[in-house]
Each structure stands twice: as structure tokens, then as C-alpha cells.
C-alpha atoms as a PDB file:
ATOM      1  CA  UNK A   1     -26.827  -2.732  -7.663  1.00  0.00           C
ATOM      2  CA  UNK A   2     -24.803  -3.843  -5.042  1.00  0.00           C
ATOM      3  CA  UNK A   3     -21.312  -2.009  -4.458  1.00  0.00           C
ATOM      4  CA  UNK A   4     -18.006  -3.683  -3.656  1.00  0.00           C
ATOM      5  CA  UNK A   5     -14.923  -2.252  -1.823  1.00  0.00           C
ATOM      6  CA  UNK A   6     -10.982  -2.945  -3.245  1.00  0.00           C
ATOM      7  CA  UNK A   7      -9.462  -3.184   0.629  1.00  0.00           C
ATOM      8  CA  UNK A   8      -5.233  -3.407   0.207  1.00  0.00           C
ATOM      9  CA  UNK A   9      -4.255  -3.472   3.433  1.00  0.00           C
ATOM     10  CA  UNK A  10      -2.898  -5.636   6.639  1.00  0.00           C
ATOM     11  CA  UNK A  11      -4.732  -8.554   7.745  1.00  0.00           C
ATOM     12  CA  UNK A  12      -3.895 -10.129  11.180  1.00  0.00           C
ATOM     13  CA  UNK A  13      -5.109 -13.367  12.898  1.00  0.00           C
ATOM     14  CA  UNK A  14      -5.608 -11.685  16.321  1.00  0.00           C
ATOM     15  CA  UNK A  15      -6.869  -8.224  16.194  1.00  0.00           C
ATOM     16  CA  UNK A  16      -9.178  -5.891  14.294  1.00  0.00           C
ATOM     17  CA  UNK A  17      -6.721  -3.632  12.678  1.00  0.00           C
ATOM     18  CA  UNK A  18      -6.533  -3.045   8.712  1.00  0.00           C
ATOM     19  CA  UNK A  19      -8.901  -5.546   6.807  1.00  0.00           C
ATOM     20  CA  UNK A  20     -10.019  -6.799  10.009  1.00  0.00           C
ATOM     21  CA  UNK A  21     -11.573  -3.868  10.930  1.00  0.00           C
ATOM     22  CA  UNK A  22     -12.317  -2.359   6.965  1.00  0.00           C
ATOM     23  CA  UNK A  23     -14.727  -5.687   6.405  1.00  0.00           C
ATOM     24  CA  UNK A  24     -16.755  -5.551   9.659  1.00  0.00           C
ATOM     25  CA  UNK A  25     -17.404  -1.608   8.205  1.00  0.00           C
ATOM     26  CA  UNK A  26     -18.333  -2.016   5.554  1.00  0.00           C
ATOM     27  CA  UNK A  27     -20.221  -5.447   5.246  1.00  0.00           C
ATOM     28  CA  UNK A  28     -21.984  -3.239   7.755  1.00  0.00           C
ATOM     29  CA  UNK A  29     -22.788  -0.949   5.446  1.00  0.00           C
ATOM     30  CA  UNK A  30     -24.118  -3.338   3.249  1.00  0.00           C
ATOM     31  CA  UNK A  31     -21.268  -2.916   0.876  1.00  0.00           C
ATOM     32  CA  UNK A  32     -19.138  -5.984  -0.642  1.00  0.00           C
ATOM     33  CA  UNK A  33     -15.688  -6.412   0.251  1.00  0.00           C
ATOM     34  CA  UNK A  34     -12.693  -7.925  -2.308  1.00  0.00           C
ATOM     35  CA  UNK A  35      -9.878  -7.402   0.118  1.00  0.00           C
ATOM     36  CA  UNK A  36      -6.560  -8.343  -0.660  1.00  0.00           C
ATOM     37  CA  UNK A  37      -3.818  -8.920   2.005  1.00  0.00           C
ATOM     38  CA  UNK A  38      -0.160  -6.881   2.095  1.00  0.00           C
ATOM     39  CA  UNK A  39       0.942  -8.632   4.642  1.00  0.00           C
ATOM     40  CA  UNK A  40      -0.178 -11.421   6.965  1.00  0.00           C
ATOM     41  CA  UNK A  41       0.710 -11.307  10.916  1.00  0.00           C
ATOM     42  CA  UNK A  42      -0.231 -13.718  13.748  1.00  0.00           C
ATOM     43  CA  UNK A  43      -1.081 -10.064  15.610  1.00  0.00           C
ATOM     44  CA  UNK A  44      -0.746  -6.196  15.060  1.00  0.00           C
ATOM     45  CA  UNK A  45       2.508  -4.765  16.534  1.00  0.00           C
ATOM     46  CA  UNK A  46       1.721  -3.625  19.556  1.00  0.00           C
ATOM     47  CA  UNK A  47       1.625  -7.194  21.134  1.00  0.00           C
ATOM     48  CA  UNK A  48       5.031  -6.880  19.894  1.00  0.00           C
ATOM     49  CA  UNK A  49       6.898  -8.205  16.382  1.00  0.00           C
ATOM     50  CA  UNK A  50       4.988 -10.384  15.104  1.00  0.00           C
ATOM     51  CA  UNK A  51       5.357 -13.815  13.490  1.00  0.00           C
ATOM     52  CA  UNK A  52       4.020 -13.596   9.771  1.00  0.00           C
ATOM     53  CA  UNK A  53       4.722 -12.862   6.120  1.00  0.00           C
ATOM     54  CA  UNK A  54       4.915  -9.047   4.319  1.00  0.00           C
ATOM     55  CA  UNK A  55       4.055 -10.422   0.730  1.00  0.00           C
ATOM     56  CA  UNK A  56       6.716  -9.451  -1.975  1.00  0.00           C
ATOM     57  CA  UNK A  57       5.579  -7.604  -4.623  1.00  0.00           C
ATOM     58  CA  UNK A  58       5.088 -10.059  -7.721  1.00  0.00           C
ATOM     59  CA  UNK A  59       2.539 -11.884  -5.034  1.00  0.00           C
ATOM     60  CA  UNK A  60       0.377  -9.201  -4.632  1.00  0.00           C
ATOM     61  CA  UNK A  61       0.379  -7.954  -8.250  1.00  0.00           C
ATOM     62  CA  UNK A  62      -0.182 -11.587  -8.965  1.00  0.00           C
ATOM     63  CA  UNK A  63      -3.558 -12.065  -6.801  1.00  0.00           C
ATOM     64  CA  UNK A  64      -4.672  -8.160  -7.805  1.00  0.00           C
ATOM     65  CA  UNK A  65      -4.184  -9.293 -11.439  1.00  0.00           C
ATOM     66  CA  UNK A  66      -6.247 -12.777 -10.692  1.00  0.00           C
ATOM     67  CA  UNK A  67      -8.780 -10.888  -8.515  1.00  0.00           C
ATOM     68  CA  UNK A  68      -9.191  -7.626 -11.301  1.00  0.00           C
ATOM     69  CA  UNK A  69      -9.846 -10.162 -14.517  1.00  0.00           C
ATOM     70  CA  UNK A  70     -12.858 -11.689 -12.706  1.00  0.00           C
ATOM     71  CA  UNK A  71     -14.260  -9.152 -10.169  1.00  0.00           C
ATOM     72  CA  UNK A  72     -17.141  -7.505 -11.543  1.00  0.00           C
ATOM     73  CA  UNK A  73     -15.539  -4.421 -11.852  1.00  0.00           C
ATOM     74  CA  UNK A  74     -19.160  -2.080 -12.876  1.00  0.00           C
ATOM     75  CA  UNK A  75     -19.719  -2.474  -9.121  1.00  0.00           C
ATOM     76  CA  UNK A  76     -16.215  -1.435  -7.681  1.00  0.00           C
ATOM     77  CA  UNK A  77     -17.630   2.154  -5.814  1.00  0.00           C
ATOM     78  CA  UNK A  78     -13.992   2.644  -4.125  1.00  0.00           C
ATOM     79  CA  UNK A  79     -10.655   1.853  -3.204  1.00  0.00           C
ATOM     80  CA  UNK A  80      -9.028   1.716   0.353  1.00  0.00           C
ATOM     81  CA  UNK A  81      -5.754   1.373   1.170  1.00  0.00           C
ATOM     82  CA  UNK A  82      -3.863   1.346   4.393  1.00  0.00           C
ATOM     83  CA  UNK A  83      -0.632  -0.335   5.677  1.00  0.00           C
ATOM     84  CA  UNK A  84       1.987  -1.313   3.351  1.00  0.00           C
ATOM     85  CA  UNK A  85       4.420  -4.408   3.703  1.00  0.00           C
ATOM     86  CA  UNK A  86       7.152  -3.094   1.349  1.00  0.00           C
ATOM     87  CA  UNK A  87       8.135   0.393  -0.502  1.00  0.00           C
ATOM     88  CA  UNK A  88       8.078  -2.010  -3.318  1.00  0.00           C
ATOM     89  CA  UNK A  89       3.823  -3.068  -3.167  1.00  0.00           C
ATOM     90  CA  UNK A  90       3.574   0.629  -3.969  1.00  0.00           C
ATOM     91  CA  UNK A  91       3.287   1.169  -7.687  1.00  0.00           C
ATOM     92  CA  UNK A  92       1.695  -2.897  -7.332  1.00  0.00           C
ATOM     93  CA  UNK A  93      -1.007  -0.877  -5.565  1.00  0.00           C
ATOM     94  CA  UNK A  94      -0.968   2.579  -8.375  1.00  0.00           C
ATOM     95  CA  UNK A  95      -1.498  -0.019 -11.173  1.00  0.00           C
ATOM     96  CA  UNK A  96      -4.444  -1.768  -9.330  1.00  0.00           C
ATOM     97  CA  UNK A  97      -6.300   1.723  -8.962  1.00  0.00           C
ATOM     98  CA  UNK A  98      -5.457   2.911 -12.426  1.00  0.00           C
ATOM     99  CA  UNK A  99      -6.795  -0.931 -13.733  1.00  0.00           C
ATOM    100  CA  UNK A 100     -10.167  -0.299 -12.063  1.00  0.00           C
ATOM    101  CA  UNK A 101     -10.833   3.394 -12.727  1.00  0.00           C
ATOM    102  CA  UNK A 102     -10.109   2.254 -16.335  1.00  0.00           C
ATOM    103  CA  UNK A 103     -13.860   0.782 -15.762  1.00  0.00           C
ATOM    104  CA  UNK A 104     -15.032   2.830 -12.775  1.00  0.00           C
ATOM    105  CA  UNK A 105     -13.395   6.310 -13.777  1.00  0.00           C
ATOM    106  CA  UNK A 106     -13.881   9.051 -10.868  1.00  0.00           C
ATOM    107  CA  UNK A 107     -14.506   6.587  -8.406  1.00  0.00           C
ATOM    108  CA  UNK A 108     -12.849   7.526  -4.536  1.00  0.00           C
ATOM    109  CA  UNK A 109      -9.206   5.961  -3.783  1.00  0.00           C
ATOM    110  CA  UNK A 110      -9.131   6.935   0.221  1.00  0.00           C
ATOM    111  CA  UNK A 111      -5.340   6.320   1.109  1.00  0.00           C
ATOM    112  CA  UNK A 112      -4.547   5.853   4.494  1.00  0.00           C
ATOM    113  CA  UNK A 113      -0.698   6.823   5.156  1.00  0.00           C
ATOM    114  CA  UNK A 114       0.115   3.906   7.835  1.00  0.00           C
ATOM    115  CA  UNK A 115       3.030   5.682   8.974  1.00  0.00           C
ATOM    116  CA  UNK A 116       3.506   5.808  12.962  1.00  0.00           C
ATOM    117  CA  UNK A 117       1.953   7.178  16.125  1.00  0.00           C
ATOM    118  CA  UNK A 118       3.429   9.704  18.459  1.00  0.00           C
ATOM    119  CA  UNK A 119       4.343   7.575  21.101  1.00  0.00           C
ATOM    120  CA  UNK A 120       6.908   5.715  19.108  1.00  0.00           C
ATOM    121  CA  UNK A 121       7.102   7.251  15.673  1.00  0.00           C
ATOM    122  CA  UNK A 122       7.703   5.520  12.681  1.00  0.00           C
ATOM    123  CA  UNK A 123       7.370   2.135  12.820  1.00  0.00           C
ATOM    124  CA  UNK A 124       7.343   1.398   9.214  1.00  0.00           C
ATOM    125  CA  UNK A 125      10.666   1.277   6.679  1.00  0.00           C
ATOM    126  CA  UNK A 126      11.769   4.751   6.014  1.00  0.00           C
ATOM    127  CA  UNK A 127      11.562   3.085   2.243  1.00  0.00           C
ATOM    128  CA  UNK A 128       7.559   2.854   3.092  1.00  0.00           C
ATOM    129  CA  UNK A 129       7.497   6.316   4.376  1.00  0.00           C
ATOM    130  CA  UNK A 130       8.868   7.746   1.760  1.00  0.00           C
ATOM    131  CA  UNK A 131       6.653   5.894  -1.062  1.00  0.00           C
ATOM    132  CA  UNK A 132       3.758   7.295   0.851  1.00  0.00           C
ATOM    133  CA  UNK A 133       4.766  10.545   1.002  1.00  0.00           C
ATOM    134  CA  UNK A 134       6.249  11.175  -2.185  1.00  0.00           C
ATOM    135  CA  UNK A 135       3.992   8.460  -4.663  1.00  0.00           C
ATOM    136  CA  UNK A 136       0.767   7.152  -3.104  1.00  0.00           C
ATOM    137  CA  UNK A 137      -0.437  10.297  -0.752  1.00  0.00           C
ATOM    138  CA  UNK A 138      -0.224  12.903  -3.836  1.00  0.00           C
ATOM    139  CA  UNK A 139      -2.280  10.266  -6.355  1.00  0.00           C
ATOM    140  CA  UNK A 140      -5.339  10.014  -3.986  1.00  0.00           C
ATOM    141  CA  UNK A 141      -8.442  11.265  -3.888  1.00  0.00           C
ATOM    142  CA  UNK A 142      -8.946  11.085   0.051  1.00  0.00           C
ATOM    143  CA  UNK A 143      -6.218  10.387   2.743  1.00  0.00           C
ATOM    144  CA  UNK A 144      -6.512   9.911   6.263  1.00  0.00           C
ATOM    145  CA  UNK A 145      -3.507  10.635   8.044  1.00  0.00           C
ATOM    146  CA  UNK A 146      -3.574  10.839  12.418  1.00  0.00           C
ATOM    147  CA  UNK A 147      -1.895  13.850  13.980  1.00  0.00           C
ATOM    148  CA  UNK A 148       2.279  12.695  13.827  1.00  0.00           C
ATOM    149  CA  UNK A 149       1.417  11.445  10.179  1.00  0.00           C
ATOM    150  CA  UNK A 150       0.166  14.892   9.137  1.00  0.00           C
ATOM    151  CA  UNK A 151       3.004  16.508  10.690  1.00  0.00           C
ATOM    152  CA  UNK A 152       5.577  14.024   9.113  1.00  0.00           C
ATOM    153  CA  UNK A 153       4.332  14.528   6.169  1.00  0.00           C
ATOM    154  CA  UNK A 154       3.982  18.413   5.961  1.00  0.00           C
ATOM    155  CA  UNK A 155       6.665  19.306   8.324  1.00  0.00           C
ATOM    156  CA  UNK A 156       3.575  20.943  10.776  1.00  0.00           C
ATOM    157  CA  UNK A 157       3.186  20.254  14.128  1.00  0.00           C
ATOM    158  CA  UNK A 158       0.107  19.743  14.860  1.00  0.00           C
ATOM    159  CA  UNK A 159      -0.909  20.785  18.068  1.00  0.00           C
ATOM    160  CA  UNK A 160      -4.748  21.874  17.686  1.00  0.00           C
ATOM    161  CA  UNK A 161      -7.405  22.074  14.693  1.00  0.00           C
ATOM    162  CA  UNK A 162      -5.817  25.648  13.682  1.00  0.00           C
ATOM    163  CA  UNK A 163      -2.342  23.900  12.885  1.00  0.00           C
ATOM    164  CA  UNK A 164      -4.440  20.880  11.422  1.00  0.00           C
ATOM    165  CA  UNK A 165      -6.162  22.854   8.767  1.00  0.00           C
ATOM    166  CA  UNK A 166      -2.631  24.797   7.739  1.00  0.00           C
ATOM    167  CA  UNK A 167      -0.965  21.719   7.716  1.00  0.00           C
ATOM    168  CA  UNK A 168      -4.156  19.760   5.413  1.00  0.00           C
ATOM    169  CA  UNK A 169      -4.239  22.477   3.407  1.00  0.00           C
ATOM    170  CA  UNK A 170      -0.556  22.161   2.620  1.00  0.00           C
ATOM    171  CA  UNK A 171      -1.008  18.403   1.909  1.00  0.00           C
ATOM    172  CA  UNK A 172      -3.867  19.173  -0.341  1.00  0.00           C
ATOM    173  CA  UNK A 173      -1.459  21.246  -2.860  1.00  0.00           C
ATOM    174  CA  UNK A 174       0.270  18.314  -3.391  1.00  0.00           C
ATOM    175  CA  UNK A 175      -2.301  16.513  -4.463  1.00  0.00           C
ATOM    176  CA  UNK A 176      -5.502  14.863  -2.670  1.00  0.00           C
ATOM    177  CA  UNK A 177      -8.817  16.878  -2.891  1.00  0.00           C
ATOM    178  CA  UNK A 178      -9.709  16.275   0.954  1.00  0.00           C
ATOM    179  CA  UNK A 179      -7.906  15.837   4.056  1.00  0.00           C
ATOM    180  CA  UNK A 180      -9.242  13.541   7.163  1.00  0.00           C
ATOM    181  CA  UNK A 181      -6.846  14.179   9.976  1.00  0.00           C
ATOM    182  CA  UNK A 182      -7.642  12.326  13.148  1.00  0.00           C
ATOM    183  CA  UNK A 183      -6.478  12.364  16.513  1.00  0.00           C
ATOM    184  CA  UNK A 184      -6.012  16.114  16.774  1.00  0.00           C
ATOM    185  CA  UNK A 185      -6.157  17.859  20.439  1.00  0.00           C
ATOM    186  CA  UNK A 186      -9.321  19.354  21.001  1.00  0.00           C
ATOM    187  CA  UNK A 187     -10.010  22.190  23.692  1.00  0.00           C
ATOM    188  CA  UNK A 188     -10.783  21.125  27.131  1.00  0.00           C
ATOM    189  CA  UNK A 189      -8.915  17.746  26.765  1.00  0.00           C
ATOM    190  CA  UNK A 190     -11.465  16.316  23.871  1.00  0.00           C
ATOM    191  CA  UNK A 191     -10.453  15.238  20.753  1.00  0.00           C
ATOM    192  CA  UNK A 192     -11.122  15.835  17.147  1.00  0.00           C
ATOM    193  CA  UNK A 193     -11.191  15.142  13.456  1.00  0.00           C
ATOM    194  CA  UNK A 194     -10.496  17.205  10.660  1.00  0.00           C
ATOM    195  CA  UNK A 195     -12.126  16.910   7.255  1.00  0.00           C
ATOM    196  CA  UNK A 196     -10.261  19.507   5.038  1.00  0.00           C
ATOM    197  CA  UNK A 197     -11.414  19.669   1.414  1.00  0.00           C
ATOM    198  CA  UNK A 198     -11.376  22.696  -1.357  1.00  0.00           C
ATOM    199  CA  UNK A 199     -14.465  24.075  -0.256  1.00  0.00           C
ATOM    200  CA  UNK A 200     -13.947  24.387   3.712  1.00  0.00           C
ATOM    201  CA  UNK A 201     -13.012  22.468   6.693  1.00  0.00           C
ATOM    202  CA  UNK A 202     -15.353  20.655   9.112  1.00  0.00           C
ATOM    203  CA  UNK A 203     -14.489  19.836  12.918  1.00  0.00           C
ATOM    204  CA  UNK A 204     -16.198  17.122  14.572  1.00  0.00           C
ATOM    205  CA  UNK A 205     -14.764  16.681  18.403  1.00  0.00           C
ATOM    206  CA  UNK A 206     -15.369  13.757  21.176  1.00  0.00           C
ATOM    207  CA  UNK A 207     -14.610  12.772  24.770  1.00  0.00           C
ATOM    208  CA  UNK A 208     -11.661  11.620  24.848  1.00  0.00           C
ATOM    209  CA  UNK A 209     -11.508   7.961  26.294  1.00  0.00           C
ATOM    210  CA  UNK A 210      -8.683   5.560  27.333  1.00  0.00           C
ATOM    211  CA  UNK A 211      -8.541   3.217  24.729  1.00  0.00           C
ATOM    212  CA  UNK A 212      -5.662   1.375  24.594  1.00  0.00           C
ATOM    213  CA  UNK A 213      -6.718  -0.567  21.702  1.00  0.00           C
ATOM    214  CA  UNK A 214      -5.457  -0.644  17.978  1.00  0.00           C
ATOM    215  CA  UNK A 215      -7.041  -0.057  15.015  1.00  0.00           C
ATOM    216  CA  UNK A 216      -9.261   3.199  15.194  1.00  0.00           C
ATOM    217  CA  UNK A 217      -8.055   5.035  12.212  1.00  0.00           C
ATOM    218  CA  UNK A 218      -8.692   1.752  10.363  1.00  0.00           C
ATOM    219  CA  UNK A 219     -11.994   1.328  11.157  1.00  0.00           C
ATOM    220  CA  UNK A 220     -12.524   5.475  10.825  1.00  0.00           C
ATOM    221  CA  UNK A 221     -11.612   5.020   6.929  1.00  0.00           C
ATOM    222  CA  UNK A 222     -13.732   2.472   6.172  1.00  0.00           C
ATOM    223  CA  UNK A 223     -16.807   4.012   7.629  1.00  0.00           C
ATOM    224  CA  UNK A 224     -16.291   6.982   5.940  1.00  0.00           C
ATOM    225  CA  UNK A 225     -15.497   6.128   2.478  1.00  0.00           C
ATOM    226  CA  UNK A 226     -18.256   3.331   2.953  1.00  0.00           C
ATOM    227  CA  UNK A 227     -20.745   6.081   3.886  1.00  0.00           C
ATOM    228  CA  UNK A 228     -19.604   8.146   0.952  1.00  0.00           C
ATOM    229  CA  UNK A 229     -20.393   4.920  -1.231  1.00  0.00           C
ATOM    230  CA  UNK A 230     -23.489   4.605   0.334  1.00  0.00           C
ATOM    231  CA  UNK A 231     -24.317   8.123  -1.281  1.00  0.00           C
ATOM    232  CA  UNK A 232     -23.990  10.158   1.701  1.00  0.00           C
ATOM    233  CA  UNK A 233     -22.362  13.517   2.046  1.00  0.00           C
ATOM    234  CA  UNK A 234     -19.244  14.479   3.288  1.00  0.00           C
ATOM    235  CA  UNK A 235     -20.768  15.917   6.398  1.00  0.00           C
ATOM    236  CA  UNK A 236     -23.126  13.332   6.966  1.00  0.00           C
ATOM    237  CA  UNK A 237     -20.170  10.544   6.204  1.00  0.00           C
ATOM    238  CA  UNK A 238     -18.207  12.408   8.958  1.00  0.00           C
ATOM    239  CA  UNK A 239     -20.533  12.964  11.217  1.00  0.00           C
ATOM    240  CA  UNK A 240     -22.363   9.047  10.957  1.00  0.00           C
ATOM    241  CA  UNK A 241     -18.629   7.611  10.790  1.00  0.00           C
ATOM    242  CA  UNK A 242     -17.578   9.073  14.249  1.00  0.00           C
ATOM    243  CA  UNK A 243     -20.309   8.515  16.033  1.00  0.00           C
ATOM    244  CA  UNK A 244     -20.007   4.730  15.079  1.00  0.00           C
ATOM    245  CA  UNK A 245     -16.248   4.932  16.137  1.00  0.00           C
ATOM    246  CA  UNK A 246     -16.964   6.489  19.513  1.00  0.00           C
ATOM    247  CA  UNK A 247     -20.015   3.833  20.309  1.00  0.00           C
ATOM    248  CA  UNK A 248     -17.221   1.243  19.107  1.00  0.00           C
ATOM    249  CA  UNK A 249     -14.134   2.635  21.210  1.00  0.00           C
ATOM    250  CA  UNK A 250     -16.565   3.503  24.164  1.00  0.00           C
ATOM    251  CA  UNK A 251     -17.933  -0.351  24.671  1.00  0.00           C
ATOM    252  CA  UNK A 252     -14.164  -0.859  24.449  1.00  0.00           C
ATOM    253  CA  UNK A 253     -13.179   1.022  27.003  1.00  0.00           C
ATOM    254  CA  UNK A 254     -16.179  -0.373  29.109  1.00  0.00           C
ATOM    255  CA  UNK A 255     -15.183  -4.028  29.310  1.00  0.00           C
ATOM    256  CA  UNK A 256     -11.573  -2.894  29.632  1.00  0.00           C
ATOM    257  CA  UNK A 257     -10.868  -4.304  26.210  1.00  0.00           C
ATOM    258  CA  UNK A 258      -7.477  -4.444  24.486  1.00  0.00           C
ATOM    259  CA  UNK A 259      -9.287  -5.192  21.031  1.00  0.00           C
ATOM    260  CA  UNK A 260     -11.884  -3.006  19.627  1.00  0.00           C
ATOM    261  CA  UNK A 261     -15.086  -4.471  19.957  1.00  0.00           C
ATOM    262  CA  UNK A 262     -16.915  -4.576  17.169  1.00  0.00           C
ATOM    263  CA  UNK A 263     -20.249  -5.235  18.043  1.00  0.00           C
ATOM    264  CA  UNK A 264     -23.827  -4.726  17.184  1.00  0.00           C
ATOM    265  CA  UNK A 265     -24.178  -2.663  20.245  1.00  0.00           C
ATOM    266  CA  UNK A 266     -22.654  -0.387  18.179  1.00  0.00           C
ATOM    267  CA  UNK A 267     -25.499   2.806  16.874  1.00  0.00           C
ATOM    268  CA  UNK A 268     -27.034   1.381  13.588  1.00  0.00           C
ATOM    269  CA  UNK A 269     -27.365   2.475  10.383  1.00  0.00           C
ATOM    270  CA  UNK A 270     -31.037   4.416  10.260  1.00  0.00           C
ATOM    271  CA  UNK A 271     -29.590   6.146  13.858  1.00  0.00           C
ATOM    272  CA  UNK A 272     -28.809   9.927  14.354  1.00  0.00           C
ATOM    273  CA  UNK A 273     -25.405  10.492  14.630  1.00  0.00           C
ATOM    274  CA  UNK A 274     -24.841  11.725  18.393  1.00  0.00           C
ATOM    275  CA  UNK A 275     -22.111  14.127  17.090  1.00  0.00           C
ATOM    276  CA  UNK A 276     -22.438  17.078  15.103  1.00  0.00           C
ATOM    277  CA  UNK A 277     -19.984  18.751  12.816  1.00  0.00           C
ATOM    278  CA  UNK A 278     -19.498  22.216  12.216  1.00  0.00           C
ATOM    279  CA  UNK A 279     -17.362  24.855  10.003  1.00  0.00           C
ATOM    280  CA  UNK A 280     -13.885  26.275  10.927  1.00  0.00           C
END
């Protein structure tokens, strides 16, 4: 039976951020995808502000509530959610996960805390933040914060895997079972990914490479939870999910490209992952 994906995030018209960059995943994977919009922009941010809606509440719980009565719901295999338009789409977005585990109980709600970047901070609504933090992050399964998320949200700088796992670890009391932390500095200028669950952490590391475009921990989520779908285990979703997001990000980098390039030069599916993850 074919598996579907409940995506609540961003959509843009120019980009491959949020569901831009969720679909591409996991259509890739083979996977359906019933993704629903929290906001609408021409572009992501960092063309600058952008000209577009952030859908009020009622509309969202309106098209989850039209979507949920006629989806298939036996087929629902997860739930991803990323950036928010409003502190006010967040228990919209609760009710929509506790409407299709009422059918699909124990399936995976990966939560991706859209909060900021270290270069400029937040750049969400403190409102958002704090809905994240103190709501959303706690009631999921997975969450996949970068490094200034996981140190806003724990209060833990973050300044190599060691701080990582205390600071996942301290997330995980709070709630989630498992921990992806991204962007975390790596020994000898690399960087690396942290996958921090109840029964031990795994480190992946890459190259690092000058990518200057958006969108990486987007498409990092998807891959992962749509590898986890797919049946495959946590080290194997890791491990298949970055090496897909470094042949992505490195044919980037290549044509000099300010948009990720989602391509099917990218490794596929039956292909080893070239990196390897080990225990901490």
C-alpha cells in the first residue's frame, strides 16, 4: 500500500524551502504527499520580506478539516511540520495530528522548530517561538532543530557534538523521543548532524561547503522521516538522508547556485550512502 505524508509547512513561489523542498523528497521516495500551506510567499526571506499571505488560523483548520474527512487516512505513515505563519496555527496543527493518529495511532510527527539561524537569530514572532518551544516541540515524536535552535531552546550553546548531545538530551526530557540537530561544528572545519534518541547518539559529519542557499534543514527532514516511512532504520535513514543532502548542496555549490538544486543527479535510492555514521 502506498504511504502518504501530512506536510504543514511554508510554500513559496520562488525557492525550494518548506513544502517545496518536503515534496521533491519524498515523491522521491515514492511516498504521497497531502501538503497543506501555512503561509504563502512570492520567495523565502532571505531575498528579503516577502510579498504573500501567513493564513489565519480558521483557514488552515478549515482546509485540514476538508483535507482529513476525505484523505484516506489508513495510508497516512507520518506527519511533518516546519515553519509556522502564526502562534495561533499551533494547536490548528495539535488537533490535525491528534485527528489522524485517531486512525494511524503511533505513527511519527517529525516537528521541525523553524525558529532562526545564527547569523540573524530569530526571525519568527517571539509568539511563534514560544508556541514551539513550550506546545509543539514537547508533543513530538521527532524534532529537528539546527545548532542556534537547539541552543534557544535548551539554553546550551552549542559549540561541538559534546554540547549537542547535553543539550538533545535535555530537550528529550521534555518530551520528543529523538533529537536531529543539524549544523553542528565538526572537528577540522567539517560539519555534522546529531541524531540523539533514548538508546544512544549517532554522529554523521561532512565537508563543509559554501552554500549560500536556503532550505537544507527542510529538505534534511523530509528525507529522513520519508526514509523512516520507507521502513528503514534510524541509522540507515540518517546515514541515506545526508548523503542525498550533500550530493544536493554539493551540485549547488558547483553551478554557483542560490537555490538548491534538486536534481536527479542527486545519488538514488538503491545507492550506498557515501557517509557513514557512528556512536558517540
Amino acid at each position: 500500500m502506498e504511504q502518504a505524508i501530512l506536510s504543514i509547512q511554508s510554500f513559496v513561489s520562488l525557492g525550494h524551502v518548506g513544502n517545496r523542498a518536503a515534496a521533491w523528497a519524498l515523491q522521491r521516495l515514492g511516498l504521497e504527499v497531502w501538503p497543506v500551506p501555512t503561509v504563502w510567499f512570492a520567495h523565502h526571506p532571505g531575498y528579503g520580506p516577502p510579498a504573500g499571505s501567513r493564513f489565519a488560523a480558521d483557514w488552515l483548520a478549515a482546509v485540514l478539516e476538508g483535507l482529513l474527512a476525505r484523505a484516506p487516512l489508513e495510508r497516512c505513515g507520518g506527519i511533518l511540520s516546519g515553519y509556522l505563519g502564526s502562534a495561533g496555527q499551533g494547536p490548528v496543527l495539535r488537533a490535525a495530528v491528534e485527528r489522524v493518529r485517531g486512525r494511524r495511532p503511533g505513527i511519527p510527527w517529525l516537528c521541525d522548530p523553524v525558529l532562526g539561524e545564527e547569523e540573524g537569530g530569530l526571525f519568527v514572532p517571539r509568539a511563534v517561538a514560544e508556541c514551539l518551544r513550550d506546545e509543539l516541540v514537547p508533543a513530538a515524536d521527532i524534532v529537528t532543530p539546527n545548532r542556534f535552535e537547539l541552543a534557544w531552546l535548551t539554553g546550551i550553546e552549542v559549540e561541538g557534538p559534546a554540547d549537542a548531545r547535553a543539550a538533545a538530551a535535555r530537550l528529550r526530557a521534555r518530551g520528543p523521543g529523538t533529537v536531529l540537530a543539524t549544523g553542528v561544528p565538526a572537528a577540522g572545519g567539517g560539519i555534522g548532524v546529531l541524531l540523539d534518541r533514548r538508546a544512544g547518539s549517532l554522529w554523521i559529519e561532512t565537508p563543509r561547503l559554501p552554500c549560500r542557499a536556503h532550505g537544507t534543514g527542510d529538505l534534511l527532514a523530509a528525507l529522513y522521516l520519508g526514509w523512516l516511512v520507507r521502513g528503514a532504520g534510524e541509522r540507515a535513514a540518517l546515514e541515506r538522508a545526508i548523503s542525498t543532502l550533500f550530493a544536493v548542496v554539493e551540485r549547488t555549490v558547483r553551478v554557483d547556485g542560490r537555490e538548491l538544486r534538486l536534481s536527479t543527479a542527486a545519488p538514488r535510492d538503491r545507492t550506498s550512502p557515501r557517509f557513514r555514521a557512528v556512536e558517540l
